[in-house]
C-alpha atoms as a PDB file:
ATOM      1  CA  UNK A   1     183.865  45.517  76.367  1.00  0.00           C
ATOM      2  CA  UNK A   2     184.543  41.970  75.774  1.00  0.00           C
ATOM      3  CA  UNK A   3     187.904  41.920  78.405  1.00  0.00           C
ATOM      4  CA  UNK A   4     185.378  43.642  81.292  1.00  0.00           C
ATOM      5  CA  UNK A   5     182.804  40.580  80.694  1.00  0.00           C
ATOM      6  CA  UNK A   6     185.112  38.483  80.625  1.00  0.00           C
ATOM      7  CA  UNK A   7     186.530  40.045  83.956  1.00  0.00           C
ATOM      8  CA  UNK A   8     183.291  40.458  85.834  1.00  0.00           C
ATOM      9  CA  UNK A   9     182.729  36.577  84.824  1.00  0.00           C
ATOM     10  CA  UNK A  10     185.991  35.332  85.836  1.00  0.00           C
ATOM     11  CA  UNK A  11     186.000  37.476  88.965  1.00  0.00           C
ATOM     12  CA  UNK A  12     182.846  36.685  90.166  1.00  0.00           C
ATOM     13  CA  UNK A  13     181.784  39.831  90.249  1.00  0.00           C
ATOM     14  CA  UNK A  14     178.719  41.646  88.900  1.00  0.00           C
ATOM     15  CA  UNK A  15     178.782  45.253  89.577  1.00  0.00           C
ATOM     16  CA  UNK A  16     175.456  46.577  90.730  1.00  0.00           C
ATOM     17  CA  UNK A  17     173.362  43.504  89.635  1.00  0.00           C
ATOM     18  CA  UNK A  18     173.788  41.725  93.086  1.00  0.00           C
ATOM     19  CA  UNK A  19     174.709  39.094  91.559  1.00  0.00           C
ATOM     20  CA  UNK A  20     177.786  36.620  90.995  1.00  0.00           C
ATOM     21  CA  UNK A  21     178.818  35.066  88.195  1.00  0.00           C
ATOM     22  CA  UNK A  22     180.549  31.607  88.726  1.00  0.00           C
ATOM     23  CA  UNK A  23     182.783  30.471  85.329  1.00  0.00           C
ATOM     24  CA  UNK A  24     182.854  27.031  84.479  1.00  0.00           C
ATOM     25  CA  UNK A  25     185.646  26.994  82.075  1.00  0.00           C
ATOM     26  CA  UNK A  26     188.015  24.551  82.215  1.00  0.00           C
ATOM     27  CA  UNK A  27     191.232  26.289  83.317  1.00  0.00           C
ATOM     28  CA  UNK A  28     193.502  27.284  79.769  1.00  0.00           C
ATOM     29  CA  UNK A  29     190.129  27.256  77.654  1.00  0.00           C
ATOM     30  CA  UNK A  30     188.753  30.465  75.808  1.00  0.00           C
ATOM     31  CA  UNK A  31     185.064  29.855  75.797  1.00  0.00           C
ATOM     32  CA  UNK A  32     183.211  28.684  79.322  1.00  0.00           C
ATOM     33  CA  UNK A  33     181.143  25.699  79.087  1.00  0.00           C
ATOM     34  CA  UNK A  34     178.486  26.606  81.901  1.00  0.00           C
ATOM     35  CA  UNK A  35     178.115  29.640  83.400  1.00  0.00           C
ATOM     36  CA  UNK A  36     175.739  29.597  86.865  1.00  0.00           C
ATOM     37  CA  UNK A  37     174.235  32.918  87.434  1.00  0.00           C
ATOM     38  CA  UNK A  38     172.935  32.882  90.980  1.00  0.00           C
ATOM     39  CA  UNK A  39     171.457  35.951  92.212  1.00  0.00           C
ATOM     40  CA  UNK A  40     171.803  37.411  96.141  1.00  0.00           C
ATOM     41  CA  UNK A  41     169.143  39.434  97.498  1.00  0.00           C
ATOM     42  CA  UNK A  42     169.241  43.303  97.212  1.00  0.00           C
ATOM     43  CA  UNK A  43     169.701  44.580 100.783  1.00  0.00           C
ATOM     44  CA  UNK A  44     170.249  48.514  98.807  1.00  0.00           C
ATOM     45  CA  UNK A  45     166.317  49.248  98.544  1.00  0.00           C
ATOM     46  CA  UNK A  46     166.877  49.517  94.509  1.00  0.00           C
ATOM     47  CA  UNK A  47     165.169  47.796  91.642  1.00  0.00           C
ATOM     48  CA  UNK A  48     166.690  44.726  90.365  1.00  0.00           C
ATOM     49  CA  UNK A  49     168.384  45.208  87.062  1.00  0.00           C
ATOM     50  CA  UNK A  50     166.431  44.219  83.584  1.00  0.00           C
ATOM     51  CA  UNK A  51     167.428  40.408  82.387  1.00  0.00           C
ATOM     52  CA  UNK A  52     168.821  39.183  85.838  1.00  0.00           C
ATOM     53  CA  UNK A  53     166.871  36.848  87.736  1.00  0.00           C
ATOM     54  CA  UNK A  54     166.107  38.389  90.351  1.00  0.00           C
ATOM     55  CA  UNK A  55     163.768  40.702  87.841  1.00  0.00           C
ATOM     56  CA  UNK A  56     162.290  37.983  86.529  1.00  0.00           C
ATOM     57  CA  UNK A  57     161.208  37.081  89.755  1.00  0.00           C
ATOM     58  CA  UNK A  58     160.061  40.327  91.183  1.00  0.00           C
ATOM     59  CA  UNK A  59     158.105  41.065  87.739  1.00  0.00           C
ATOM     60  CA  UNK A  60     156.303  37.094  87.859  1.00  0.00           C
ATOM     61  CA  UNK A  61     155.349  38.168  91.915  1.00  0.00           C
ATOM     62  CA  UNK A  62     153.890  41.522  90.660  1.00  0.00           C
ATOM     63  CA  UNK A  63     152.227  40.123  87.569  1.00  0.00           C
ATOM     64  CA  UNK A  64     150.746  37.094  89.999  1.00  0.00           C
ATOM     65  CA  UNK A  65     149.574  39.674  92.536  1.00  0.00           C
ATOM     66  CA  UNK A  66     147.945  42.190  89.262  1.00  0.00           C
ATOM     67  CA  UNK A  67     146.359  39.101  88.008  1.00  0.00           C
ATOM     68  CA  UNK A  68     144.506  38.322  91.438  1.00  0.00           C
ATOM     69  CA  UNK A  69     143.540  42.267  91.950  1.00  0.00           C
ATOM     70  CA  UNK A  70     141.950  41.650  88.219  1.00  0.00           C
ATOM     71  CA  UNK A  71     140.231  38.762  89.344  1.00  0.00           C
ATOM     72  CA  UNK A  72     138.989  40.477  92.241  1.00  0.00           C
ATOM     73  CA  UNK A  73     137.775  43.663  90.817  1.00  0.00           C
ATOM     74  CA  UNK A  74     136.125  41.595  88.343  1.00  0.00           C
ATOM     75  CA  UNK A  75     133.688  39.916  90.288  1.00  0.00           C
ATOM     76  CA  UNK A  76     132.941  43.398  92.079  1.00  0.00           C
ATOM     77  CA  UNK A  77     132.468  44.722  88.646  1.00  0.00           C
ATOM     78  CA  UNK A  78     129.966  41.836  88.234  1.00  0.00           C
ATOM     79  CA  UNK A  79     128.884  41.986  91.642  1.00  0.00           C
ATOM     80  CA  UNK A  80     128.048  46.026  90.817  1.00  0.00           C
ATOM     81  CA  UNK A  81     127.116  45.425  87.135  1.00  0.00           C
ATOM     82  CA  UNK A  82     124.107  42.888  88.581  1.00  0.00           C
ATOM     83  CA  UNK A  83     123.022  45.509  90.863  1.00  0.00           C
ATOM     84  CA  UNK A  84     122.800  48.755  88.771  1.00  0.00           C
ATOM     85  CA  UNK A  85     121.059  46.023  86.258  1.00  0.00           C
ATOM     86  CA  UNK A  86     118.461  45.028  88.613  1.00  0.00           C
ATOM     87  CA  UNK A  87     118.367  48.928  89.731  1.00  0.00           C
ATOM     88  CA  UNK A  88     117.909  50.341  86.302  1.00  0.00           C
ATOM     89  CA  UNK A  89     115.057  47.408  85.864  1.00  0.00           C
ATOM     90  CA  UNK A  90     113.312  48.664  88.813  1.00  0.00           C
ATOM     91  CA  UNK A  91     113.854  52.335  87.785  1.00  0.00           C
ATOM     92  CA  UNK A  92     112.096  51.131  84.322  1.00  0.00           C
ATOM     93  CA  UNK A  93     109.291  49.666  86.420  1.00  0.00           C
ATOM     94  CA  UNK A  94     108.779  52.610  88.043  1.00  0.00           C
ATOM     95  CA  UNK A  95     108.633  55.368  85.566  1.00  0.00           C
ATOM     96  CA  UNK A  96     106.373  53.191  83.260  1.00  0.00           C
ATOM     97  CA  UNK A  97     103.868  52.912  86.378  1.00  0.00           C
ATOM     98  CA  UNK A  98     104.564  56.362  87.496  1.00  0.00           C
ATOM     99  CA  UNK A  99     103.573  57.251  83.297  1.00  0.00           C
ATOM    100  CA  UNK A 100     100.511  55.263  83.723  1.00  0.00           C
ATOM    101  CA  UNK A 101      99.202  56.449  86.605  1.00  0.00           C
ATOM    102  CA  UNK A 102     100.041  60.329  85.200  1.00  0.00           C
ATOM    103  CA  UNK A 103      97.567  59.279  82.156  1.00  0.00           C
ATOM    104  CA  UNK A 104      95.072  57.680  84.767  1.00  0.00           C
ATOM    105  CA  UNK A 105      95.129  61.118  86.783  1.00  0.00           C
ATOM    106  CA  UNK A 106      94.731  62.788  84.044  1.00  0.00           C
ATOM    107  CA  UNK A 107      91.694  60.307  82.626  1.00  0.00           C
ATOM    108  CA  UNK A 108      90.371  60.908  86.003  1.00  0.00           C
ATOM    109  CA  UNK A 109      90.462  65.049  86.071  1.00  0.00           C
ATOM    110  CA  UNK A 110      89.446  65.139  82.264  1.00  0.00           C
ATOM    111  CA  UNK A 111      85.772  63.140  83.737  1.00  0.00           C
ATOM    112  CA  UNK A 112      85.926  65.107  86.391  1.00  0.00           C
ATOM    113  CA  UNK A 113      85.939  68.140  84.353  1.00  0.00           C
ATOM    114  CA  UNK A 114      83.531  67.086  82.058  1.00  0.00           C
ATOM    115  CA  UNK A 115      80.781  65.978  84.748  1.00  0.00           C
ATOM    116  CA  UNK A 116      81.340  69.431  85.779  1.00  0.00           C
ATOM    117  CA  UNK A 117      80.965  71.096  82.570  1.00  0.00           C
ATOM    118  CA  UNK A 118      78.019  69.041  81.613  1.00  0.00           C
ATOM    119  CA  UNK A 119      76.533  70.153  85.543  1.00  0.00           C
ATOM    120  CA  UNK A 120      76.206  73.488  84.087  1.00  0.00           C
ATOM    121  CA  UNK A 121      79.686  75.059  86.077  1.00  0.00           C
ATOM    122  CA  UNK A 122      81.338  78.050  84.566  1.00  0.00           C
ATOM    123  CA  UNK A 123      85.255  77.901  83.822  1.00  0.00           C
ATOM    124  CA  UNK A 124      86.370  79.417  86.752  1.00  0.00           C
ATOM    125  CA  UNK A 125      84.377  77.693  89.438  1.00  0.00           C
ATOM    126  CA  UNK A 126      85.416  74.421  87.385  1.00  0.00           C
ATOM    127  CA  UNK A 127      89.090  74.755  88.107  1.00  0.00           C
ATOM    128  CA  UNK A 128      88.442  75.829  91.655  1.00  0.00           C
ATOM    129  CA  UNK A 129      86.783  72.800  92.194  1.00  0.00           C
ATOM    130  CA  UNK A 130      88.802  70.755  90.279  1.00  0.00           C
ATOM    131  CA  UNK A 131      92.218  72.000  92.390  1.00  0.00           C
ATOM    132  CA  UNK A 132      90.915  72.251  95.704  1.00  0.00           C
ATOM    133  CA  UNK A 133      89.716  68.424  94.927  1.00  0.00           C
ATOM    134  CA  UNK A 134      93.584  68.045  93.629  1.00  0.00           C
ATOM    135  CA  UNK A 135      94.942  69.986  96.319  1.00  0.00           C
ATOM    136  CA  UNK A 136      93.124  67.942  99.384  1.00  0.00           C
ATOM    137  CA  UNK A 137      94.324  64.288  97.643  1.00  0.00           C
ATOM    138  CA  UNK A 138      98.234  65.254  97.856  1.00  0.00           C
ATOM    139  CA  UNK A 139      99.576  63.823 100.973  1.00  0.00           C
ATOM    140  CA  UNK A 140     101.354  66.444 103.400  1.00  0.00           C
ATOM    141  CA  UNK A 141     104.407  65.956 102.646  1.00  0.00           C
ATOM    142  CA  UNK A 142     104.360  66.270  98.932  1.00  0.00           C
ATOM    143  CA  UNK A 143     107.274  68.864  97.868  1.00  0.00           C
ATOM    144  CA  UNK A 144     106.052  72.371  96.938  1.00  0.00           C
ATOM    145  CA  UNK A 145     107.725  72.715  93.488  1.00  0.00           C
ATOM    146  CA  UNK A 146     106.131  68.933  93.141  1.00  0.00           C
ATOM    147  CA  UNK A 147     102.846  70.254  94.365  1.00  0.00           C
ATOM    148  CA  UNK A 148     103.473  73.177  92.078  1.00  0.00           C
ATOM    149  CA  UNK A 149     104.101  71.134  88.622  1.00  0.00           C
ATOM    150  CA  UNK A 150     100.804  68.986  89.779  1.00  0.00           C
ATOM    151  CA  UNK A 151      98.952  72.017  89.649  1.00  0.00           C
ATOM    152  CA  UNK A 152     100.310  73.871  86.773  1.00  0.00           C
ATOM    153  CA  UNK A 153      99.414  70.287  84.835  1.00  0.00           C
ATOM    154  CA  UNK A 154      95.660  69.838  85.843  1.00  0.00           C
ATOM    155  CA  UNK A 155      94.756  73.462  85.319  1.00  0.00           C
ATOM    156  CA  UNK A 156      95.796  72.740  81.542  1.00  0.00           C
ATOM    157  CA  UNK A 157      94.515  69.455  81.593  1.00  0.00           C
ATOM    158  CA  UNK A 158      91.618  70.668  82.940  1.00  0.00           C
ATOM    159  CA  UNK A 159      91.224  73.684  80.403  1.00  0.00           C
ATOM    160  CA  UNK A 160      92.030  71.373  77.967  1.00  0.00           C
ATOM    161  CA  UNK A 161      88.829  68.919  78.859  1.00  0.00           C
ATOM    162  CA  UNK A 162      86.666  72.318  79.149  1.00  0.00           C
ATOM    163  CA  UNK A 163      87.139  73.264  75.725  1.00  0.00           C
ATOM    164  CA  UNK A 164      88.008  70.469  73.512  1.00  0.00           C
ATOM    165  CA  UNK A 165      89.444  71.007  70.127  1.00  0.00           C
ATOM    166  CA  UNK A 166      86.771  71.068  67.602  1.00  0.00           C
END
């Protein structure tokens, strides 16, 4: 193995590396005192070969350009991360008003139920009232099953404001 190092070096050849060796031993001498390693471009499509410089080189361009992508889709993360922040604020926001205005509505059909209990109504004309008022306060477009939930929730609510627990 040694001799065939020894040839490739003193040959200047490097087999599939693309590279060639240049020995700097002075002529009659065993070991070389420099040896140059310069490397020629691969023109053969392949990957350079592990520990020659032309690896080093390819690996520091593809590290440099991974680096930059990383630095890029970092400050999109950050850009997104921001965003879905300020959007799951606002979603917050929204539910807790959307909760307060459910136990408003509510507050508002248990009076209304009430005033209509106290007025002497019976049960069923109570809730007739109370969803046709319900029913003519949705805007048009409400969805159905939305519309449907509404309902389902101030006939108990209402019920439930009829005939309070003892």
């Amino acid at each position: 193995m040694q001799d065939r190092d020894q040839h490739h070096r003193s040959s200047g050849h490097a087999g599939d590396a693309g590279e060639r060796f240049v020995d700097r031993r002075a002529p009659g001498r065993g070991a070389p005192t420099h040896v140059e390693r310069r490397v020629e471009p691969r023109v053969d499509g392949r990957a350079p070969l592990l520990g020659t410089s032309e690896h080093v080189g390819e690996t520091l361009r593809r590290a440099r350009a991974s680096i930059a992508a990383s630095r890029e889709h970092r400050e999109t993360l950050l850009a997104l991360f921001a965003r879905g922040s300020a959007l799951l604020a606002a979603s917050d926001r929204a539910i807790r008003q959307s909760q307060a205005l459910r136990a408003e509505l509510r507050a508002s059909v248990t009076a209304l139920v009430q005033h209509l209990h106290d007025d002497g109504e019976p049960p069923q004309r109570m809730l007739v009232l109370v969803k046709s008022t319900v029913a003519a306060a949705l805007p048009p477009e409400c969805d159905p099953s939305e519309r449907r939930a509404l309902m389902e929730d101030v006939v108990r609510w209402s019920i439930d404001a009829y005939y309070p627990a003892a």
